[in-house]
PDB file of N, CA and C in Angstrom:
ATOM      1  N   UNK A   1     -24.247  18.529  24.831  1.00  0.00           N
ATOM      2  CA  UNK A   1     -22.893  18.916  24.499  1.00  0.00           C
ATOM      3  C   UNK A   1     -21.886  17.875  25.000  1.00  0.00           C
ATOM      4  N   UNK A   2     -22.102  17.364  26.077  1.00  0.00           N
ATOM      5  CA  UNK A   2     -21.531  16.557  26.903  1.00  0.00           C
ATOM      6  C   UNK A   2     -20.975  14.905  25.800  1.00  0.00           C
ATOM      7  N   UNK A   3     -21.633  15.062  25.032  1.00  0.00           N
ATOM      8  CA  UNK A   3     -22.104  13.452  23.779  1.00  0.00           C
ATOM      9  C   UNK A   3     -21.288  14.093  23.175  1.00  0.00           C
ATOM     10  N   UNK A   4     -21.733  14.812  22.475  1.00  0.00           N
ATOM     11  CA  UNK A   4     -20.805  15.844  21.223  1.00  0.00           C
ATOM     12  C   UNK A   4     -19.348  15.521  21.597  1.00  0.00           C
ATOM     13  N   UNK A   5     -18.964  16.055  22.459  1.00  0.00           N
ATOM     14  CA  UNK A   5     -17.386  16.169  22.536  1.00  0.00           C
ATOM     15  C   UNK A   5     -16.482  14.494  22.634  1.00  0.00           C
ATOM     16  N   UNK A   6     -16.875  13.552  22.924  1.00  0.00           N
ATOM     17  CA  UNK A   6     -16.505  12.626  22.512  1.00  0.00           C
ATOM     18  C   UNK A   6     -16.291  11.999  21.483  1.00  0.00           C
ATOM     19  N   UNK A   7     -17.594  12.409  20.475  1.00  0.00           N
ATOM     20  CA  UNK A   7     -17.286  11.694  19.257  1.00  0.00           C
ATOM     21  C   UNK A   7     -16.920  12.741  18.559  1.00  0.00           C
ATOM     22  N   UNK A   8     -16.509  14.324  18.658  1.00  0.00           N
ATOM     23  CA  UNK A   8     -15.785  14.945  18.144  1.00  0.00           C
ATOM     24  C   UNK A   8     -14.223  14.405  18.525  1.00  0.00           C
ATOM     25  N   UNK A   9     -14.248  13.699  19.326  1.00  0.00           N
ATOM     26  CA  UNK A   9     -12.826  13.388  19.520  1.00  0.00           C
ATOM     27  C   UNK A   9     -12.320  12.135  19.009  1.00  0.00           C
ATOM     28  N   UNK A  10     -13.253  11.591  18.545  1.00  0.00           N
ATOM     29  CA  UNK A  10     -13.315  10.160  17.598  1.00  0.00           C
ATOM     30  C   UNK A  10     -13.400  10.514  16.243  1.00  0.00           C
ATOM     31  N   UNK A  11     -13.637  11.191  15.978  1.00  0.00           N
ATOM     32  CA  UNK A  11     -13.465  11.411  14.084  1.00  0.00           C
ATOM     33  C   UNK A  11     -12.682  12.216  14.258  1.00  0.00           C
ATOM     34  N   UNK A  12     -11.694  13.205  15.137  1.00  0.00           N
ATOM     35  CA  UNK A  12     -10.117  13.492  14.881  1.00  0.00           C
ATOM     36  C   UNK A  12      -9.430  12.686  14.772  1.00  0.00           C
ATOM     37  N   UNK A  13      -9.454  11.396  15.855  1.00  0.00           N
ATOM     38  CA  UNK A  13      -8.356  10.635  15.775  1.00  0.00           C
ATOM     39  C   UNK A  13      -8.123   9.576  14.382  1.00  0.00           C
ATOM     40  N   UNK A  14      -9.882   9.225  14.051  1.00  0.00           N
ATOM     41  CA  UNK A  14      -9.949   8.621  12.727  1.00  0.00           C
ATOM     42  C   UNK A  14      -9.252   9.153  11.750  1.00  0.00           C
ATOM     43  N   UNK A  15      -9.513  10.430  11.478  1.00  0.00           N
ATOM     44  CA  UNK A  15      -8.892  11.421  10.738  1.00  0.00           C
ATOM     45  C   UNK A  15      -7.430  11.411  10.555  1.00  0.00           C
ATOM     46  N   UNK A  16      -6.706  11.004  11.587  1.00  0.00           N
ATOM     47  CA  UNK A  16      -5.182  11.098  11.856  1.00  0.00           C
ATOM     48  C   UNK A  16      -4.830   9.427  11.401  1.00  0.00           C
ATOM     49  N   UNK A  17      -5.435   8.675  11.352  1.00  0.00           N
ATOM     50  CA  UNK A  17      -4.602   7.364  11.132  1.00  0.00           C
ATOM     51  C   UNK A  17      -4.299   7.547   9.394  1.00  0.00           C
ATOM     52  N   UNK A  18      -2.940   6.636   9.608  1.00  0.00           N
ATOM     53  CA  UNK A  18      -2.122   6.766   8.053  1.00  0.00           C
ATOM     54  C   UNK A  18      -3.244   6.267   7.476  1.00  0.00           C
ATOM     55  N   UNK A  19      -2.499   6.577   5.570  1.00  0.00           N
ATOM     56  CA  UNK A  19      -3.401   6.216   4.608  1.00  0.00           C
ATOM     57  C   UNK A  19      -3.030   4.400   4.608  1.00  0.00           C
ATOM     58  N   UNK A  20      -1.614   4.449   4.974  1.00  0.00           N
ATOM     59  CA  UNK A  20      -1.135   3.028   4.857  1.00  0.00           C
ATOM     60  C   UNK A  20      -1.795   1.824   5.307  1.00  0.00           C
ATOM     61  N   UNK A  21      -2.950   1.925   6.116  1.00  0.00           N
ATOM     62  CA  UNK A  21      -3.417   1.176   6.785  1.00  0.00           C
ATOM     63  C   UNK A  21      -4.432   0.373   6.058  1.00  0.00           C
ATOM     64  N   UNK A  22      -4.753   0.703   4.636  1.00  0.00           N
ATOM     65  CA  UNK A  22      -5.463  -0.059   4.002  1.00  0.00           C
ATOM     66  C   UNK A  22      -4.799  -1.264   3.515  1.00  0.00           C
ATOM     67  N   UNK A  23      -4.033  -1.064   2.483  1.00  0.00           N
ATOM     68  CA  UNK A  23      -3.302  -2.556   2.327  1.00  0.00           C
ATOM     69  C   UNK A  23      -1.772  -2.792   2.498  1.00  0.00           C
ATOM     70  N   UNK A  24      -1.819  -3.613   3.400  1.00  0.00           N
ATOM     71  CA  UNK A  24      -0.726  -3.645   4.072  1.00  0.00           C
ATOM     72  C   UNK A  24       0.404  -4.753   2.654  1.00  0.00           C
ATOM     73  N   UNK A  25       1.601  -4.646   3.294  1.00  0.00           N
ATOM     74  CA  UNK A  25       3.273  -4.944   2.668  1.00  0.00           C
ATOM     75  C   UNK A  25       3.185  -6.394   2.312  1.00  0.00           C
ATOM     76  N   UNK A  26       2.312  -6.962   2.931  1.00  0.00           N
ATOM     77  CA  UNK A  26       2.113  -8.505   2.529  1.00  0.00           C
ATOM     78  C   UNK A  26       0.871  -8.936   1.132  1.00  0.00           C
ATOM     79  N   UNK A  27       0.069  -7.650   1.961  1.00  0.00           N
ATOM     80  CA  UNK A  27      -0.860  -7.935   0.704  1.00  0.00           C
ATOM     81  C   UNK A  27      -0.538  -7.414  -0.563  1.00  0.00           C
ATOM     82  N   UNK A  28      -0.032  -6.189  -0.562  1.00  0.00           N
ATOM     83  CA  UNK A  28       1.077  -5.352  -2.017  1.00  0.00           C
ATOM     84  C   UNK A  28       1.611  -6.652  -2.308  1.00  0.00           C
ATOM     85  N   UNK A  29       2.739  -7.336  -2.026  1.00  0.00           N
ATOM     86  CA  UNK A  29       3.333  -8.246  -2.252  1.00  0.00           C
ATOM     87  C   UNK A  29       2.765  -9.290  -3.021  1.00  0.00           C
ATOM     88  N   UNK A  30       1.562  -9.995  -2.633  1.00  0.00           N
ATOM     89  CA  UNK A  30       0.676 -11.155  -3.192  1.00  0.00           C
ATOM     90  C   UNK A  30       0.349 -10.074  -4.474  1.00  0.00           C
ATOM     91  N   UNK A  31      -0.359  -9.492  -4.586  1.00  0.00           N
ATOM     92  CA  UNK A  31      -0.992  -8.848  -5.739  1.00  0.00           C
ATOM     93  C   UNK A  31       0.099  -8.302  -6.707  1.00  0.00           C
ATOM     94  N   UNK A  32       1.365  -7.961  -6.559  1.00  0.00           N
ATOM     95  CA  UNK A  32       2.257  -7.633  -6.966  1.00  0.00           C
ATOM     96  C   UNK A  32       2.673  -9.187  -8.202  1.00  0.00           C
ATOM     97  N   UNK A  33       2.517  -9.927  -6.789  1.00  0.00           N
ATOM     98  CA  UNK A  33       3.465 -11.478  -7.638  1.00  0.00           C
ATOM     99  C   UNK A  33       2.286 -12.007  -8.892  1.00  0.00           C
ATOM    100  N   UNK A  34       1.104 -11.382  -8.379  1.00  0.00           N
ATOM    101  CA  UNK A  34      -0.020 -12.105  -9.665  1.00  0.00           C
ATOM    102  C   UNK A  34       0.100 -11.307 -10.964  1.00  0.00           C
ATOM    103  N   UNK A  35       0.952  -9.891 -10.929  1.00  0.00           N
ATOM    104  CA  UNK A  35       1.005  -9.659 -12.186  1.00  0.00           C
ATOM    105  C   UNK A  35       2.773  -9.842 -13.052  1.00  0.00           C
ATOM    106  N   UNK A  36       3.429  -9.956 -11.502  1.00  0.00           N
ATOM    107  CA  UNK A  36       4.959 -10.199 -12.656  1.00  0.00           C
ATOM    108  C   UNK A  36       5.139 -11.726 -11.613  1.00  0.00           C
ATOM    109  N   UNK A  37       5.101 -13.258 -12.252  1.00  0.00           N
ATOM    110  CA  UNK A  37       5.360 -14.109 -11.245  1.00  0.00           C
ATOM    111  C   UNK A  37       6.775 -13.685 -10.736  1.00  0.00           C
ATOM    112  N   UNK A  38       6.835 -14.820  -9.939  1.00  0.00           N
ATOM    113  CA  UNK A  38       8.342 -14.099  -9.410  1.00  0.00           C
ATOM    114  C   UNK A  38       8.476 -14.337  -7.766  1.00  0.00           C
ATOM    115  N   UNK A  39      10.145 -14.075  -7.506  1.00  0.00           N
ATOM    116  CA  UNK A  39      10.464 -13.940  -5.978  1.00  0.00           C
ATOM    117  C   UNK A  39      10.332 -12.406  -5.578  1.00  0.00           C
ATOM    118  N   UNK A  40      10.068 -12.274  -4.976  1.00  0.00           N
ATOM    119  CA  UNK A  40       9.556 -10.909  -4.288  1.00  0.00           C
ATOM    120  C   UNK A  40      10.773 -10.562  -3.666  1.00  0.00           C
ATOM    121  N   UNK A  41      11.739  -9.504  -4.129  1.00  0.00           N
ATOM    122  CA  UNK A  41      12.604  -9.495  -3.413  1.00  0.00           C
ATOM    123  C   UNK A  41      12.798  -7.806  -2.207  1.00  0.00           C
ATOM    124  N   UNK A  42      11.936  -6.628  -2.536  1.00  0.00           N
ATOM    125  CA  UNK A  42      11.614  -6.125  -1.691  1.00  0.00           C
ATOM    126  C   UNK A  42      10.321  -5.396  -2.182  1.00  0.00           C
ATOM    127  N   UNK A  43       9.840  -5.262  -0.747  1.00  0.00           N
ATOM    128  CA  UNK A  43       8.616  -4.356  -0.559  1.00  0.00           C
ATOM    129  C   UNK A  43       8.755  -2.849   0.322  1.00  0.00           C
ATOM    130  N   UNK A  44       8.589  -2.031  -0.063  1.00  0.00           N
ATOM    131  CA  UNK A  44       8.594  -0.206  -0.069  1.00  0.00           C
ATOM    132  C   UNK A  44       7.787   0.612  -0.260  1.00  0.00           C
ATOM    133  N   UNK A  45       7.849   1.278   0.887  1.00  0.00           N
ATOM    134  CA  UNK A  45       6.629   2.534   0.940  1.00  0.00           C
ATOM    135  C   UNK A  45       7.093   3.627   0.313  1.00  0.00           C
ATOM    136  N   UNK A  46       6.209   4.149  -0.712  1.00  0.00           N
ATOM    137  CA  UNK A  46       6.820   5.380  -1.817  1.00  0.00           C
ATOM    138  C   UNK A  46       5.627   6.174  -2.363  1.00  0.00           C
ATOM    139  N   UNK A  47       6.031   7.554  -2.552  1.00  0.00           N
ATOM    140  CA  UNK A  47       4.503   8.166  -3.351  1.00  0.00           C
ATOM    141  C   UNK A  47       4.882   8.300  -4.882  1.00  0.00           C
ATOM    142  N   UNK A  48       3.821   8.236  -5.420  1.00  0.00           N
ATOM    143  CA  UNK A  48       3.503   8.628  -7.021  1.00  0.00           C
ATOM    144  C   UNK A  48       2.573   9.484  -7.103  1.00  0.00           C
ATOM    145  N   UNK A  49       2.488  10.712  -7.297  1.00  0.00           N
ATOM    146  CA  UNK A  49       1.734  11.463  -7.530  1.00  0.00           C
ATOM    147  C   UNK A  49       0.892  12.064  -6.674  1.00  0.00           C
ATOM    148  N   UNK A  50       1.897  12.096  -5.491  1.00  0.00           N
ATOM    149  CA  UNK A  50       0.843  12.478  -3.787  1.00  0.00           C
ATOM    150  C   UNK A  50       0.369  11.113  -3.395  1.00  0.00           C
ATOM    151  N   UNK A  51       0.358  10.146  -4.047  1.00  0.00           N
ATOM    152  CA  UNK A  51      -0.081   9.308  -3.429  1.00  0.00           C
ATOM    153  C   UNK A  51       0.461   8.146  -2.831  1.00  0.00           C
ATOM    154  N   UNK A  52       0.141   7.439  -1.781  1.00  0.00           N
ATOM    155  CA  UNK A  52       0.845   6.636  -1.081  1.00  0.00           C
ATOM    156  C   UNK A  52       1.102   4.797  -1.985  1.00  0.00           C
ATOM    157  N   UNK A  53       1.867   4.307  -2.066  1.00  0.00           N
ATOM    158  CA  UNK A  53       2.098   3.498  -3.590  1.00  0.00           C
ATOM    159  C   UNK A  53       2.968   2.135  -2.437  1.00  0.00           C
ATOM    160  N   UNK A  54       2.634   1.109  -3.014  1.00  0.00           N
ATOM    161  CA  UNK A  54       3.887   0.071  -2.082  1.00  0.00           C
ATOM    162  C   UNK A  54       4.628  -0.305  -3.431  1.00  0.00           C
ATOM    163  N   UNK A  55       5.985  -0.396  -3.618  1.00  0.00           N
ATOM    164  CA  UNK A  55       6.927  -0.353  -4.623  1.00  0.00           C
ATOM    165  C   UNK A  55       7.271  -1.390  -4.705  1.00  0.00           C
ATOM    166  N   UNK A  56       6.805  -2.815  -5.048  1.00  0.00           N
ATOM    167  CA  UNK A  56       7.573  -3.975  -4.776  1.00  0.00           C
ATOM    168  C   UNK A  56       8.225  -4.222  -5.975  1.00  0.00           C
ATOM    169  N   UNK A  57       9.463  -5.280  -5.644  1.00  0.00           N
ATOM    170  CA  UNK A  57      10.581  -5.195  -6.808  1.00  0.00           C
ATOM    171  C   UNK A  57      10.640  -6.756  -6.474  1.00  0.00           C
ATOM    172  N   UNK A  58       9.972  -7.149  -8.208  1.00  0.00           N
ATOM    173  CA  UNK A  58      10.110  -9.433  -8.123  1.00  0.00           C
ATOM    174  C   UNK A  58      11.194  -9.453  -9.496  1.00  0.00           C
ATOM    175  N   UNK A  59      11.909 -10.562  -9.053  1.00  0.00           N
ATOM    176  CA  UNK A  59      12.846 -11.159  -9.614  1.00  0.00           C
ATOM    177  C   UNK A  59      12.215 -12.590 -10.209  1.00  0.00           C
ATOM    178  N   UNK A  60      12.340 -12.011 -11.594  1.00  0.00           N
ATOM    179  CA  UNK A  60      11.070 -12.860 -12.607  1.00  0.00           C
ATOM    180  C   UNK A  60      12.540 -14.668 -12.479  1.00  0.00           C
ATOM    181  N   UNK A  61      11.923 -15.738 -13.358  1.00  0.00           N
ATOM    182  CA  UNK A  61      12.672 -16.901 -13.460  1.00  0.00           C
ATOM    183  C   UNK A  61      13.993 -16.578 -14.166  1.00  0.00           C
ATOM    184  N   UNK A  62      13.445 -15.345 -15.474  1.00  0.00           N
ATOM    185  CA  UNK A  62      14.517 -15.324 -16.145  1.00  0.00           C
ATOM    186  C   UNK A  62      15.450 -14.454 -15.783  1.00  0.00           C
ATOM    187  N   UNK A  63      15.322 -14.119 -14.385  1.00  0.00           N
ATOM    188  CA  UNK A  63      16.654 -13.275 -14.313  1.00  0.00           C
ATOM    189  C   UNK A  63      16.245 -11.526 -14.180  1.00  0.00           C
ATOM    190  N   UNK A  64      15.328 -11.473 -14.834  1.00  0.00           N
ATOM    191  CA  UNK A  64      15.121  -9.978 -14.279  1.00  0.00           C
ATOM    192  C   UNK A  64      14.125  -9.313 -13.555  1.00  0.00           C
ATOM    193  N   UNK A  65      14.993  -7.949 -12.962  1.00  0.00           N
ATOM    194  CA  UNK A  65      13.847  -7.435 -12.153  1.00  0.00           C
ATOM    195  C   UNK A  65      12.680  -6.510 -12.586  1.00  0.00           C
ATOM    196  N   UNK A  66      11.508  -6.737 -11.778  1.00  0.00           N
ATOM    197  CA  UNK A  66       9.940  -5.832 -12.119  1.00  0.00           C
ATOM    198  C   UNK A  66      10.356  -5.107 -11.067  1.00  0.00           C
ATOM    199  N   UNK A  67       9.431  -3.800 -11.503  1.00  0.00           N
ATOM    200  CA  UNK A  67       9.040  -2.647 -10.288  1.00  0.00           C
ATOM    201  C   UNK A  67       7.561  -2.634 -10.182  1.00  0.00           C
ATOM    202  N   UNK A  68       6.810  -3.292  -9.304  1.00  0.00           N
ATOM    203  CA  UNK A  68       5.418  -3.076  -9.766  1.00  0.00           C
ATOM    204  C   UNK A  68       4.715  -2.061  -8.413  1.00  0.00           C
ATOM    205  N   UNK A  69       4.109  -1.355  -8.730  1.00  0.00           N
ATOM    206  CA  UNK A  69       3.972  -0.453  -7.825  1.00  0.00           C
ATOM    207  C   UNK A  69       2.007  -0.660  -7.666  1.00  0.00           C
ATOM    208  N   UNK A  70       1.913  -1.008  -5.889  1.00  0.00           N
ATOM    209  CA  UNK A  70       0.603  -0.863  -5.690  1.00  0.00           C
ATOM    210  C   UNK A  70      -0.252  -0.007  -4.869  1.00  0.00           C
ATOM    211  N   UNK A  71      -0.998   0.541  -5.435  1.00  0.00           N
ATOM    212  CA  UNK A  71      -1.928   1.846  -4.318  1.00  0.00           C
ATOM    213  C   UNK A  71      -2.261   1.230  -3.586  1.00  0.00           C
ATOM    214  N   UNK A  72      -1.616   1.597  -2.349  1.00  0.00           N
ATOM    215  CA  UNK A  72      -1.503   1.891  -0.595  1.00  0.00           C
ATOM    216  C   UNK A  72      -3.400   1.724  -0.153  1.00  0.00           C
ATOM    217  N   UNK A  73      -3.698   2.527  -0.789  1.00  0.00           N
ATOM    218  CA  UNK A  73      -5.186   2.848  -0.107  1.00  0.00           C
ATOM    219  C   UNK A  73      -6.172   1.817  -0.919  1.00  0.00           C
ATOM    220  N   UNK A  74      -5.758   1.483  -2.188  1.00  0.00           N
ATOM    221  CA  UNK A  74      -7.238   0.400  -3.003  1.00  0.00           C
ATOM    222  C   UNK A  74      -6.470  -0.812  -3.390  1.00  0.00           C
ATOM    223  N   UNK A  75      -5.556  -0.707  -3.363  1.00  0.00           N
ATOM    224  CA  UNK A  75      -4.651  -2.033  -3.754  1.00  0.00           C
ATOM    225  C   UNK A  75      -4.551  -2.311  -5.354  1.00  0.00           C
ATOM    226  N   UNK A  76      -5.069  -0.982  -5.663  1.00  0.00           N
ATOM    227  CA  UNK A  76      -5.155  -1.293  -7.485  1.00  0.00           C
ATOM    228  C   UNK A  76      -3.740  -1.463  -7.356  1.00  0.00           C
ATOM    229  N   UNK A  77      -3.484  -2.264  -9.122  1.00  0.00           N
ATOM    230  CA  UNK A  77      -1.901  -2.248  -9.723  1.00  0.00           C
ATOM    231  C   UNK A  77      -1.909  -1.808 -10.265  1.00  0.00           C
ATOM    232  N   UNK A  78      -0.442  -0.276 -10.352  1.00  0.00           N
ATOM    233  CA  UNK A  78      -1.096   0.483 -11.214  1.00  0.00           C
ATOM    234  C   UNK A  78       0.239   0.713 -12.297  1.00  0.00           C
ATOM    235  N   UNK A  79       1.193  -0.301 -11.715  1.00  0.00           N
ATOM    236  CA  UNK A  79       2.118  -0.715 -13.268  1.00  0.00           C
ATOM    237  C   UNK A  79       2.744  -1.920 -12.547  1.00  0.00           C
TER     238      UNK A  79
END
């Protein structure tokens, strides 16, 4: 029992870390710029559909802005 209770106390705390911790604001960012080129002008934590999304907004050559939004947890692009 003595074993047990430690690593019961290690898969709570696992349990508790954000979803955010998979791909972080820099990496949204790079993957963001490979589908609209562009200056990256901010990066934002936001949900879509319950889910945790990084919202980055690039300012293409010609002048306008993308919203490209990337899942937090797989880094898919999912517009």
């Amino acid at each position: 029992m003595n074993l047990l209770e430690p690593l019961l106390c290690a898969l709570l705390v696992a349990s508790a870390l954000p979803v955010w911790a998979d791909v972080g604001r820099d990496e949204a960012a790079a993957l963001a710029q490979r589908v609209a080129s562009g200056r990256v002008l901010a990066v934002e934590r936001a949900e879509v559909d319950h889910r945790p999304v990084w919202r980055v907004k690039i300012l293409s050559a010609r002048g306008e802005v993308r919203i490209v939004l990337v899942d937090a947890a797989s880094g898919r692009v999912l517009r």
